[in-house]
Protein backbone atom coordinates (compact mmCIF):
# COMPACT_ATOMS: atom_id res chain seq x y z
CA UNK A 1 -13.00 -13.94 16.13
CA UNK A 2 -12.14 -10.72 14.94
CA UNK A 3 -8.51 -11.33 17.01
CA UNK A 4 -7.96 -14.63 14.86
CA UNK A 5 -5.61 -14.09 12.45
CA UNK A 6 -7.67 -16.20 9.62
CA UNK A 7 -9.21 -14.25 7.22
CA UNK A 8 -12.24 -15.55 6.31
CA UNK A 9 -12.89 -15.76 9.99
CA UNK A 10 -12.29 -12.04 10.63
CA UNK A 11 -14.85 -11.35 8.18
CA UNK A 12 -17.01 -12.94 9.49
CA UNK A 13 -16.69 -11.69 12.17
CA UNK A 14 -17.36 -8.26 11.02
CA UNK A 15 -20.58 -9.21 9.29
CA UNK A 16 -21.89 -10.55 12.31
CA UNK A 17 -20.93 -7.69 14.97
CA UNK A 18 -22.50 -5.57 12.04
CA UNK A 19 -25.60 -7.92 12.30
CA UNK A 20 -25.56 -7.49 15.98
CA UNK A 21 -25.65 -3.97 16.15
CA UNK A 22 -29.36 -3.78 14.82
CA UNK A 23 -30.63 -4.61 18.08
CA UNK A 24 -29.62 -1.97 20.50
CA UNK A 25 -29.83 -4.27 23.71
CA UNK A 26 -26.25 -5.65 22.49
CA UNK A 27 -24.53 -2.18 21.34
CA UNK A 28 -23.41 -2.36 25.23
CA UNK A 29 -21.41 -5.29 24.42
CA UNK A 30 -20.28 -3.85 21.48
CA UNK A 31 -18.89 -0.96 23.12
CA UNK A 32 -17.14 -2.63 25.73
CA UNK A 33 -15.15 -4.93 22.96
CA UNK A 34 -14.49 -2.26 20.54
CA UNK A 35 -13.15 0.01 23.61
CA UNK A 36 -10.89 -3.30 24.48
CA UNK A 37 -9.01 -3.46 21.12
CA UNK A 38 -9.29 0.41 19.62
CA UNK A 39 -5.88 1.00 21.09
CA UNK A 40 -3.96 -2.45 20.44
CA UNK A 41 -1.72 -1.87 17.64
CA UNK A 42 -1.61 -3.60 14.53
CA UNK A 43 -4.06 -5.90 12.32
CA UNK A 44 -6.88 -5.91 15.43
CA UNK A 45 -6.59 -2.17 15.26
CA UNK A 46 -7.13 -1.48 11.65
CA UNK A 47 -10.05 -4.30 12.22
CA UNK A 48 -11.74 -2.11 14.10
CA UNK A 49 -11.48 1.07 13.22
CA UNK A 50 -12.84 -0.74 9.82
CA UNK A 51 -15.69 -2.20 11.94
CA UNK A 52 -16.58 1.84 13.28
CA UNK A 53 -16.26 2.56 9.22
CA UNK A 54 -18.99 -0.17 8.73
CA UNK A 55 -21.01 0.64 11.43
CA UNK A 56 -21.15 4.63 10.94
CA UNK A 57 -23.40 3.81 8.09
CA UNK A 58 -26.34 3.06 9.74
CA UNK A 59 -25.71 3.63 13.55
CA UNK A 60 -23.63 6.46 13.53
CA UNK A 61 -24.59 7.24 17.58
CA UNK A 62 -23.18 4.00 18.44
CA UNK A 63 -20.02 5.18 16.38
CA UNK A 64 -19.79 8.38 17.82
CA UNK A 65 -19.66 7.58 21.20
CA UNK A 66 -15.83 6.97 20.06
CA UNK A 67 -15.23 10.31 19.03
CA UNK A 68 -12.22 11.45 21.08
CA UNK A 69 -10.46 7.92 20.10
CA UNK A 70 -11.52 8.13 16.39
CA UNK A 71 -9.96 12.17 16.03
CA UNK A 72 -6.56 10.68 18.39
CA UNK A 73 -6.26 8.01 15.49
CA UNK A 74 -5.97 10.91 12.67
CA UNK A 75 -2.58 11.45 13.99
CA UNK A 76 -1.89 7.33 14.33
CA UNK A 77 1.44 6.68 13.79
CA UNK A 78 0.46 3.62 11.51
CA UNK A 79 0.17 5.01 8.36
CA UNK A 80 -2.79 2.39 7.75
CA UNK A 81 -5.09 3.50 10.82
CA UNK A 82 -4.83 6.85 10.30
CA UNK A 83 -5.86 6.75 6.85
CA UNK A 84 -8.76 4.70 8.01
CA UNK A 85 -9.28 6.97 10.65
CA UNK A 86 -9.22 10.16 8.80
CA UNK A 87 -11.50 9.18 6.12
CA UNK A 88 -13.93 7.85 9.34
CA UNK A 89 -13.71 11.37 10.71
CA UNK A 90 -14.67 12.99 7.44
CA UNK A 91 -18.18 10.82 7.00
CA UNK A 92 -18.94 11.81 10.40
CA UNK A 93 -17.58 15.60 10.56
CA UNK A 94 -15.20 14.93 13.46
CA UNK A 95 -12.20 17.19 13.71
CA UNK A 96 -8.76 15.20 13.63
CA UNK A 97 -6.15 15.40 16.19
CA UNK A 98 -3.30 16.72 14.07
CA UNK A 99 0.44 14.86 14.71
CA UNK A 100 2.58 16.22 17.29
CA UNK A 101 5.05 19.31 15.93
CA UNK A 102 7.55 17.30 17.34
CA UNK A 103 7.52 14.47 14.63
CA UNK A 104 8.18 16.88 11.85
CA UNK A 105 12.06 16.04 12.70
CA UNK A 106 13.42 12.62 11.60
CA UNK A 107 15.16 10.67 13.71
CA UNK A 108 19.51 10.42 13.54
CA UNK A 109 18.96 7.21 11.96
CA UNK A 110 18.16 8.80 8.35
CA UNK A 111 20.93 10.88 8.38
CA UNK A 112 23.50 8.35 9.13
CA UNK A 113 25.72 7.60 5.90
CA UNK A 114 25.26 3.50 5.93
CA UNK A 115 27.21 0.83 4.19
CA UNK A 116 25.30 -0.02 0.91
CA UNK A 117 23.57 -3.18 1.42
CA UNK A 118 25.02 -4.92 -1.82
CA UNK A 119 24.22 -8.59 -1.00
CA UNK A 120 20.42 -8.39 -1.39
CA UNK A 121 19.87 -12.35 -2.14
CA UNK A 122 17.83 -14.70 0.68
CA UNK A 123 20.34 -15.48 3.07
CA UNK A 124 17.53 -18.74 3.47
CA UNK A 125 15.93 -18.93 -0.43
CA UNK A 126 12.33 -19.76 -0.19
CA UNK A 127 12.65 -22.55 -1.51
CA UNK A 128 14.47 -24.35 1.64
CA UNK A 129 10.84 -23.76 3.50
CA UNK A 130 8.91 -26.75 3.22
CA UNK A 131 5.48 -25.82 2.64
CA UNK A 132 3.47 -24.88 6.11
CA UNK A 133 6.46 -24.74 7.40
CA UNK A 134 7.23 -21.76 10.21
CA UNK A 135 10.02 -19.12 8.94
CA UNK A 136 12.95 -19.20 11.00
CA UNK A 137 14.04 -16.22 13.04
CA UNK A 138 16.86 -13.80 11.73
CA UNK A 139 17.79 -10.33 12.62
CA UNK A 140 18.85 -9.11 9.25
CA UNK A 141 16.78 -5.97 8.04
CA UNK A 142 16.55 -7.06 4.85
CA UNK A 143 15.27 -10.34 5.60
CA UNK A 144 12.64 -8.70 7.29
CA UNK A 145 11.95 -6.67 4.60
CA UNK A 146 11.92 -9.61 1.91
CA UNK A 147 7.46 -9.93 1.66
CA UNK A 148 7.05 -5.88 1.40
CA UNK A 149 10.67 -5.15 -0.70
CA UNK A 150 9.22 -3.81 -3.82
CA UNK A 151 7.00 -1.35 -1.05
CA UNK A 152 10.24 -0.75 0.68
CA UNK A 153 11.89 1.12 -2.21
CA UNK A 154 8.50 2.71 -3.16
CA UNK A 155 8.66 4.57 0.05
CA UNK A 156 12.55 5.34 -0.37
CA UNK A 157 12.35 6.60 -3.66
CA UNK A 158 9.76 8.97 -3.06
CA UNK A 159 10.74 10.15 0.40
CA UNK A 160 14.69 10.01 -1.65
CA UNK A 161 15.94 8.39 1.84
CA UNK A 162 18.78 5.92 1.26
CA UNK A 163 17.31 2.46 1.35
CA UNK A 164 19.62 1.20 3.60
CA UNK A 165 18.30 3.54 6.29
CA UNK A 166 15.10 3.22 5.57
CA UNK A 167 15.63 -0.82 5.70
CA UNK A 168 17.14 -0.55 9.21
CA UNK A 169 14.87 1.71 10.61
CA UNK A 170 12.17 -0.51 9.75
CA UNK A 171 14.37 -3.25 12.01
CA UNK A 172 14.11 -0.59 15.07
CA UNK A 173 10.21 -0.29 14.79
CA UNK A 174 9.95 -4.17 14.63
CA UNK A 175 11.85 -4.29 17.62
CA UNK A 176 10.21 -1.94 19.50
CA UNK A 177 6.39 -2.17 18.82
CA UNK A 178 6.07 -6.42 18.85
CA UNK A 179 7.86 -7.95 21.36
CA UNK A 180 10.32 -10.52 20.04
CA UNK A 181 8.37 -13.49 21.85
CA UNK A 182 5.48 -12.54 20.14
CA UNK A 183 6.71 -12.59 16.58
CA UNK A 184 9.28 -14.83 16.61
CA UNK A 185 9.34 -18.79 15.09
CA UNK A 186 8.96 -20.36 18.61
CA UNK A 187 5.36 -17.80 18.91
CA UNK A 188 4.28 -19.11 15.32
CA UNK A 189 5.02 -22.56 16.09
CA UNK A 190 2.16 -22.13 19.43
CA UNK A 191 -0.14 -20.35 17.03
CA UNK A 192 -0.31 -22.70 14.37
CA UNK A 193 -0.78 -25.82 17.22
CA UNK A 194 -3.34 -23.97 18.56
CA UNK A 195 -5.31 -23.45 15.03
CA UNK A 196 -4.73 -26.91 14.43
CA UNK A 197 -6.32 -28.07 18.07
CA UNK A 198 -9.46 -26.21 17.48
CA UNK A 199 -9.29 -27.67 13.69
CA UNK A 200 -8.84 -24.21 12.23
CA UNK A 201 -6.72 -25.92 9.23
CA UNK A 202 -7.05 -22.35 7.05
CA UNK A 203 -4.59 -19.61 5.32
CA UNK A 204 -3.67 -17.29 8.51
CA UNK A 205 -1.81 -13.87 8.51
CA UNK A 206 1.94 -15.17 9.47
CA UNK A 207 3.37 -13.08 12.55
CA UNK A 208 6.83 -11.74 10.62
CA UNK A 209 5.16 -10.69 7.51
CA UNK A 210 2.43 -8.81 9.44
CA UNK A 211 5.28 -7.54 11.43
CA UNK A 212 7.39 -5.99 8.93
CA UNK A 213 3.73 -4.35 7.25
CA UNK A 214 3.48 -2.90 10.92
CA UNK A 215 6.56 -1.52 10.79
CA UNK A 216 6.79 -0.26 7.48
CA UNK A 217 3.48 1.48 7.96
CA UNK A 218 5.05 3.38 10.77
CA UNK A 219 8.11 4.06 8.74
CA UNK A 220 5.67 5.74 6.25
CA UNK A 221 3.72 8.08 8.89
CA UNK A 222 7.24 9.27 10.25
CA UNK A 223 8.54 10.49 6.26
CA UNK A 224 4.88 11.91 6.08
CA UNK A 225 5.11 13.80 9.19
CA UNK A 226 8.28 14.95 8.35
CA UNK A 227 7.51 16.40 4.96
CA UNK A 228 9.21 13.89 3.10
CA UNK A 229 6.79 12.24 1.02
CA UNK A 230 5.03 14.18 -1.94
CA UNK A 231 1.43 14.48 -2.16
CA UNK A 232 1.03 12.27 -5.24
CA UNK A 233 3.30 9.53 -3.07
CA UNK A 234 0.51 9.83 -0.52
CA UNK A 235 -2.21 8.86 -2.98
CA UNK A 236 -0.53 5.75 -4.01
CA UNK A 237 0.72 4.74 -0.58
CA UNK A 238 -2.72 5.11 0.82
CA UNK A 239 -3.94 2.06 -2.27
CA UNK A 240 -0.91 0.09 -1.15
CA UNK A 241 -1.18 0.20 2.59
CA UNK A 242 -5.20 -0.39 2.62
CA UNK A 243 -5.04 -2.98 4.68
CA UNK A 244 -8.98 -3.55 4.48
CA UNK A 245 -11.90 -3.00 2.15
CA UNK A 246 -15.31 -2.48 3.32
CA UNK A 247 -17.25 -3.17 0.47
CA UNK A 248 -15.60 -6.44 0.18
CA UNK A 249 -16.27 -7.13 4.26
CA UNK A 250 -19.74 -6.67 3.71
CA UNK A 251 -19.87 -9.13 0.33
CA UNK A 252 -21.82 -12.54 1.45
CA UNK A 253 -21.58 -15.19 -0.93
CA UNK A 254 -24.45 -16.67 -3.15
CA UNK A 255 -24.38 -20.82 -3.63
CA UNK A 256 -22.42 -22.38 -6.67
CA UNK A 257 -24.89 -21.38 -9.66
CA UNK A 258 -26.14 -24.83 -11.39
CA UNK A 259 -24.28 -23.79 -14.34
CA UNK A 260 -20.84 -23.62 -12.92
CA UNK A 261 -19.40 -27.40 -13.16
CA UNK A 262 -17.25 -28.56 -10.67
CA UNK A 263 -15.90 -32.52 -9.80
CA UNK A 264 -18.03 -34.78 -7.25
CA UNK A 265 -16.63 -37.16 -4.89
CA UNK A 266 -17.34 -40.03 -7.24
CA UNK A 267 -14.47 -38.13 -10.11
CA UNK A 268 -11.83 -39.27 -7.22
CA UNK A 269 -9.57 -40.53 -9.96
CA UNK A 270 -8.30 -36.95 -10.08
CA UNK A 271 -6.80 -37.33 -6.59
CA UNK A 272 -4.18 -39.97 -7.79
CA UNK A 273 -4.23 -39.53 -11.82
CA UNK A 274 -2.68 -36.19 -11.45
CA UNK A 275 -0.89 -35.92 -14.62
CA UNK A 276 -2.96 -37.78 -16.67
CA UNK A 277 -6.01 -34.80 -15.74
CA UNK A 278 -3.34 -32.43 -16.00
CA UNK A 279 -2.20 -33.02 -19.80
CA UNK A 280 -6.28 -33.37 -20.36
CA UNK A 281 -6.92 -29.60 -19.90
CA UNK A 282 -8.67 -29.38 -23.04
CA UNK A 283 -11.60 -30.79 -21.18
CA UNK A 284 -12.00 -27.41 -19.11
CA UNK A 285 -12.67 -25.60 -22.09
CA UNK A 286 -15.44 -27.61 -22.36
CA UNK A 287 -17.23 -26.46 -18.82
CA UNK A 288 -17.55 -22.84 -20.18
CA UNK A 289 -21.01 -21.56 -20.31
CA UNK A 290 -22.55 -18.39 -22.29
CA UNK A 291 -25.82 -18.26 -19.90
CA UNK A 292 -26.38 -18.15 -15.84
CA UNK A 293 -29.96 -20.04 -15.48
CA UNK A 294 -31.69 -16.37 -15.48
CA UNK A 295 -30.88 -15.76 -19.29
CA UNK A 296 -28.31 -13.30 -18.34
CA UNK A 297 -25.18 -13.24 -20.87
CA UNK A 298 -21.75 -14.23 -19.22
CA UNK A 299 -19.66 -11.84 -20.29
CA UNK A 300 -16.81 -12.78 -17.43
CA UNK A 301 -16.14 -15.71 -15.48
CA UNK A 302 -13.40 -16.64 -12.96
CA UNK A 303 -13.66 -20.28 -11.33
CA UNK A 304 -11.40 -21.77 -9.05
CA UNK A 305 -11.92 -25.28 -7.40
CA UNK A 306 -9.35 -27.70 -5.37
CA UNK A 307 -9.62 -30.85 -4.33
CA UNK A 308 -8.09 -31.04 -0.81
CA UNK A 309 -5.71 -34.43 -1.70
CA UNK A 310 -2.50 -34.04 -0.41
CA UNK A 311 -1.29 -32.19 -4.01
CA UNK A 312 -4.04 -29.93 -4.19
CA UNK A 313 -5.12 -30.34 -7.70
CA UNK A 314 -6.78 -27.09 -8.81
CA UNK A 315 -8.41 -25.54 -11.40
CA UNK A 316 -8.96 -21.88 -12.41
CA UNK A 317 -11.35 -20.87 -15.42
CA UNK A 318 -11.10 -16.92 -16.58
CA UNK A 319 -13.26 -15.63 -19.20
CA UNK A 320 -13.54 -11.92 -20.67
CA UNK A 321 -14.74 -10.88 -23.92
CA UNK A 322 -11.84 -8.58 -25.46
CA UNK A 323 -10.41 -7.12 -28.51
CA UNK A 324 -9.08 -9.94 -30.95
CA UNK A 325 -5.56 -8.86 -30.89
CA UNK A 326 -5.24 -7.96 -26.78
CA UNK A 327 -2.73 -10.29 -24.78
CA UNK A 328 -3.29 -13.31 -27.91
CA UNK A 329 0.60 -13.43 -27.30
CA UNK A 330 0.21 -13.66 -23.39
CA UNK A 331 1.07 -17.27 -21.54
CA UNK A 332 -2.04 -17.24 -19.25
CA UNK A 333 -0.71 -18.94 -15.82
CA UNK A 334 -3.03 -16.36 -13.73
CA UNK A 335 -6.50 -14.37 -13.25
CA UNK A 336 -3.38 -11.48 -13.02
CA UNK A 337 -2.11 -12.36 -16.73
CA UNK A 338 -5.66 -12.77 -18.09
CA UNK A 339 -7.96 -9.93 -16.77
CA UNK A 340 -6.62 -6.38 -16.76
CA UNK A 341 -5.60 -5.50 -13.02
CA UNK A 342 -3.16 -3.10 -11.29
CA UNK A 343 -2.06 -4.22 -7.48
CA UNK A 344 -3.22 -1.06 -6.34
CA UNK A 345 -7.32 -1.62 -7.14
CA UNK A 346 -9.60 -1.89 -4.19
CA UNK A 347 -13.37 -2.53 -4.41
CA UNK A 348 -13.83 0.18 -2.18
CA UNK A 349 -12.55 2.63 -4.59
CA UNK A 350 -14.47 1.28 -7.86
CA UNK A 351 -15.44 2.64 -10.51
CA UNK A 352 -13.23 5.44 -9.57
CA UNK A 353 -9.69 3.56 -10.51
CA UNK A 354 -7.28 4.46 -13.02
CA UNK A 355 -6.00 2.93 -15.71
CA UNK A 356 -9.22 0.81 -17.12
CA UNK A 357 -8.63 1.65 -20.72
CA UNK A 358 -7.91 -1.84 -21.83
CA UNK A 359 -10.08 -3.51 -24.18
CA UNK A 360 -11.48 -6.09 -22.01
CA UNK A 361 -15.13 -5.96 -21.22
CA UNK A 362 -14.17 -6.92 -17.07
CA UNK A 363 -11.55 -6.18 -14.84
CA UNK A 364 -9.86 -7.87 -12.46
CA UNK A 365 -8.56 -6.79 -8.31
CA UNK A 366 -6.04 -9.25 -6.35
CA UNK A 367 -6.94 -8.09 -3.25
CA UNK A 368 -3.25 -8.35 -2.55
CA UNK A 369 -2.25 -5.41 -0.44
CA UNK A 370 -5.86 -6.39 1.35
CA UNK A 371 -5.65 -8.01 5.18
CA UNK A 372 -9.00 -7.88 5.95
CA UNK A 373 -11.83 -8.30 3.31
CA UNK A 374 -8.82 -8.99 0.58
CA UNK A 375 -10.76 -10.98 -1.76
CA UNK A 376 -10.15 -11.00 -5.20
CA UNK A 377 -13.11 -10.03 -7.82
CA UNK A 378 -13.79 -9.58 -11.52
CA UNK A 379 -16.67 -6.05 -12.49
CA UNK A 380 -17.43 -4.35 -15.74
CA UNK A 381 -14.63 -2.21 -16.76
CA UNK A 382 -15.78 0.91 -15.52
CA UNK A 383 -14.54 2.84 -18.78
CA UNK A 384 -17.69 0.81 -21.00
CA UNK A 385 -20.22 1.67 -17.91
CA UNK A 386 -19.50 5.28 -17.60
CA UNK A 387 -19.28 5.67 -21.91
CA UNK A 388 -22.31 3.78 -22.17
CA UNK A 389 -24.13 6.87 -19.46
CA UNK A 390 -24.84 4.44 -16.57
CA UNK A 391 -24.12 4.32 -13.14
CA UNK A 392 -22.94 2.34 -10.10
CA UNK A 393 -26.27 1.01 -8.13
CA UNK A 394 -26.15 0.48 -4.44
CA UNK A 395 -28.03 -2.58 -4.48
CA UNK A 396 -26.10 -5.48 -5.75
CA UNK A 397 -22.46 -6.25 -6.11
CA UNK A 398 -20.64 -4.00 -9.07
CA UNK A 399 -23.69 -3.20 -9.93
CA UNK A 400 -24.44 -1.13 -13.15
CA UNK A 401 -27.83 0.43 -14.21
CA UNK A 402 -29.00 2.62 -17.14
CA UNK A 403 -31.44 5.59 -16.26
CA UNK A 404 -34.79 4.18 -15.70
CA UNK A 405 -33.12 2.27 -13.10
CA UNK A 406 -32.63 -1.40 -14.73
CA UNK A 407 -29.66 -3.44 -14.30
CA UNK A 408 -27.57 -3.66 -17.12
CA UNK A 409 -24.74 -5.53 -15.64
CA UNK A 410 -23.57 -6.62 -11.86
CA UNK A 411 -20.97 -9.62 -10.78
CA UNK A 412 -22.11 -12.80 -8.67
CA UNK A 413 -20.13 -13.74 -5.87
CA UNK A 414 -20.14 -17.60 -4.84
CA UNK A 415 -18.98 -19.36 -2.71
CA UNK A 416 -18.66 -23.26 -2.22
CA UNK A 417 -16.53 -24.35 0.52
CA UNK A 418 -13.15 -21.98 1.61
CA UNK A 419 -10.31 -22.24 -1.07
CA UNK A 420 -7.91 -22.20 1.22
CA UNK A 421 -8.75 -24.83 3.51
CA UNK A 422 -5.85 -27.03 3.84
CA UNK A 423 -5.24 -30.71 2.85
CA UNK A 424 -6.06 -33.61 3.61
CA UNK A 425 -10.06 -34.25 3.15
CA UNK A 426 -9.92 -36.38 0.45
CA UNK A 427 -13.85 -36.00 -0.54
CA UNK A 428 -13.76 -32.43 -0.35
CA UNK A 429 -13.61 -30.31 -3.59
CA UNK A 430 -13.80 -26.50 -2.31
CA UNK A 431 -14.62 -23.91 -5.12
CA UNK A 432 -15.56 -20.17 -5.36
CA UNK A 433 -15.40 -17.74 -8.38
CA UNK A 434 -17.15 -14.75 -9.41
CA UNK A 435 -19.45 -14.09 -12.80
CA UNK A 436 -20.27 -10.85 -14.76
CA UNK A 437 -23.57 -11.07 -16.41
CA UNK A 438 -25.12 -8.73 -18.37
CA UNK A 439 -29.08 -8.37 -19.85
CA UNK A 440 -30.25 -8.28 -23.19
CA UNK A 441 -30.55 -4.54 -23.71
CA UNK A 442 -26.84 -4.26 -22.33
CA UNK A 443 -25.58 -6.58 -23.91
CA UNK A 444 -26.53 -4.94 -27.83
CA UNK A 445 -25.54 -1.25 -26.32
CA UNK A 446 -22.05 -3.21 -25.60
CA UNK A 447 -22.10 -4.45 -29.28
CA UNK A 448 -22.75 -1.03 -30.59
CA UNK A 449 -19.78 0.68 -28.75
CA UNK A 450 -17.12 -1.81 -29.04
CA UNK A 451 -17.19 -3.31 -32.35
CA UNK A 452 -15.03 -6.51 -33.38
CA UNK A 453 -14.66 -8.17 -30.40
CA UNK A 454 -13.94 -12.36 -29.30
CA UNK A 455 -14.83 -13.97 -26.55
CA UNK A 456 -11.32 -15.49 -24.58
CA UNK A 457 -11.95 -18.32 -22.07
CA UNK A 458 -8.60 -19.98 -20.69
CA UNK A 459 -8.43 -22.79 -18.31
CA UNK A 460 -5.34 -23.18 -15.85
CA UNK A 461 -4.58 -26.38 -13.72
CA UNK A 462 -2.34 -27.42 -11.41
CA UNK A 463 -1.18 -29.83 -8.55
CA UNK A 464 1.70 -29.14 -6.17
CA UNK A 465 3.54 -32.62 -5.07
CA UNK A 466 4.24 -30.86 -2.25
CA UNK A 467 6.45 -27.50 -3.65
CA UNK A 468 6.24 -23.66 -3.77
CA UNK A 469 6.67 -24.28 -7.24
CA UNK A 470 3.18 -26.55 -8.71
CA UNK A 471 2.86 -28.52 -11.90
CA UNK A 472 1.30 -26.77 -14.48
CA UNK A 473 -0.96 -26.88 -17.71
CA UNK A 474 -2.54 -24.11 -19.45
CA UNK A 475 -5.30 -23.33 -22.62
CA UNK A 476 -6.84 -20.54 -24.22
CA UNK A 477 -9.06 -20.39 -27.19
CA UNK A 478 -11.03 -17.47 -28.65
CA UNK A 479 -14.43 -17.18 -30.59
CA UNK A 480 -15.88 -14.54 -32.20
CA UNK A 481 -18.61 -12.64 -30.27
């Protein structure tokens, strides 16, 4: 599964070839299917170098019986893989292969004074694509570029190459690393009938967006080779082209907690009352709770349910407990517009992210730049934990404990059903969220520290009638903490 390009399946399979591995009568197998893909390019690569990451934790012989092909990929030519790769090597002391002297000279194509691409609209607006419907095929570099274009200039601006050049170089790579019957609507169009005979009705990776992150990827590696791209560039194009998170790979789900409310079958007046439970969104305040069944205080929540009628009706609950005055002027349409969160966060990297200074007692990651393992989650902000002189636990998800070693706070992944299964099951509500719960004694060293403080829940729903661009209703209310 790990060469199915559905997410949750992917992770899946990961945590079950990293289940496998404990009995050493099937690491044979294991070899012979990790030796099958290591040198495919693309998404099944960086799956499996990320699968050697996971697996060097506890059976690093198994791992290391890919040494020569884990030092080749420190000189990958995706950007991606070879950051993988070289932080692989590092954990096991492996010495990287080093890029080729050769690549420190840029190709003609970034020298070439190019018209300025001044017509940067869709040539096809998004909005023309009905929804699930494949994108058409066009050979127009910006096109191309359209899902990564705010990465696109990132990489121009600090490698100062003309984005024009950079934008048609990009073009070449597509070209040259995916064959065009591969990538191409007519290859899509297979794919998705496939999915659909096995009933695989889930959110996949499409072919030309992971395309153009392919070839972007190897756009980056050439300016890095080159010199062209400034050591503090590197640090932030490493967080943008993660293209998966281990910690997250290895997150299994809990069950819905009792406390977290979500429709039955039997509320199926939702399915065909749509506006009438969308101008009643008052009543989600109402499903907030201050308790998990433990005692533990909620002091973050993120909810999301849909019920899988043709319009998708959803619902998305965010709690945080914050400073009166932060974002009370803020239209809340997202967990992005609620929580604090920067694009650039990765579980992987937490507590050790930047910018967590905002008084909000959680944070919040999108998972967005994320391909495999990209789920989104809510922790502590690591700014209270680290003030308050406790520490990140292995055991347990976010996990914070004081010095004799008791939790203070950790998050709850659950899981009821996959999100982004797609209509129509008319019976079927799918829901997943995350809590932050904290204990007693955490919960009055909190009090101490931050002072004045509210506790913000806001409740977000929505149904689609069949658009990009869903129907929505939105409430927040604050009490004092």
């Amino acid at each position: 599964m790990l060469d199915v390009a559905i997410p949750e399946l992917g992770v899946m399979a990961h945590q079950a070839i990293v289940d496998l591995a404990k009995i050493e009568a099937n690491w044979s197998e294991i070899l012979r299917q990790v030796a099958h893909r290591i040198d495919k390019i693309g998404l099944t690569q960086v799956k499996v170098v990320s699968l050697l990451s996971s697996l060097a934790k506890d059976f690093k012989g198994l791992v290391l019986q890919f040494e020569q092909e884990i030092s080749a990929l420190c000189a990958s030519e995706d950007f991606s893989v070879r950051m993988i790769a070289l932080d692989l090597s590092s954990r096991l002391e492996i010495e990287g292969s080093l890029p080729p002297h050769e690549r420190s000279k840029l190709p003609l194509i970034y020298e070439l004074e190019l018209p300025e691409i001044s017509n940067k609209k869709e040539a096809i607006p998004f909005s023309a694509i009905r929804p699930g419907e494949t994108l058409p095929d066009v050979d127009d570099p910006i096109e191309l570029l359209r899902p990564l274009m705010t990465e696109a200039k990132l990489v121009a601006k600090f490698s100062n190459v003309p984005f024009e050049n950079l934008a048609y170089r990009v073009c070449e790579f597509k070209k040259t690393l995916i064959s065009e019957n591969e990538c191409n609507k007519q290859a899509e169009e297979v794919y998705r009938n496939w999915l659909e005979g096995v009933g695989l009705k889930l959110t996949y990776h499409r072919l030309r967006p992971k395309v153009a992150k392919l070839a972007l990827s190897h756009v980056v590696c050439e300016l890095l080779d080159a010199g062209r791209i400034p050591p503090q560039g590197v640090d932030l194009l490493r967080d943008i082209f993660k293209r998966s998170d281990e910690l997250l790979l290895e997150l299994e789900p809990a069950i819905r907690p009792e406390c977290i409310v979500v429709p039955k079958a039997k509320d199926r007046d939702i399915s065909h009352k749509h506006d009438e439970w969308l101008g009643n969104v008052e009543q989600g305040i109402t499903q907030f709770v201050d308790r998990i069944d433990t005692g533990k205080q909620i002091i973050g929540e993120l909810t999301t349910w849909s019920w899988l009628d043709w319009d998708l009706p959803t619902e998305v609950r965010m709690s945080t407990v914050c400073h009166p005055e932060w974002n009370d002027d803020v239209e809340v349409t997202s967990a992005y517009a609620f929580f604090p969160s920067m694009m650039s966060w990765s579980a992987i990297d937490y507590p050790e992210i930047t910018a967590t200074r905002e008084p909000s007692l959680v944070i919040y990651g999108a998972g967005a730049y994320i391909d495999h393992g990209g789920v989104e989650w809510l922790a502590l902000n690591p700014s209270i934990g680290l003030f308050l002189g406790w520490s990140v636990s292995d055991e347990g998800v976010f996990c914070w404990i004081n010095e004799k070693g008791d939790v203070m706070v950790e998050s709850i992944y659950w899981k009821d059903g996959p999100i982004s299964r797609q209509p129509p099951k008319m019976d079927d509500i799918c829901s997943n969220g995350w809590l932050v719960v904290a204990s007693h004694e955490a919960i009055v060293r909190i009090r101490e520290h931050i002072g004045d403080a509210v506790k913000a829940n806001a409740v977000v729903r929505s149904y689609s009638r069949g658009t990009y661009n869903p129907i929505t209703q939105n409430i927040q209310r604050r009490n004092r903490w």
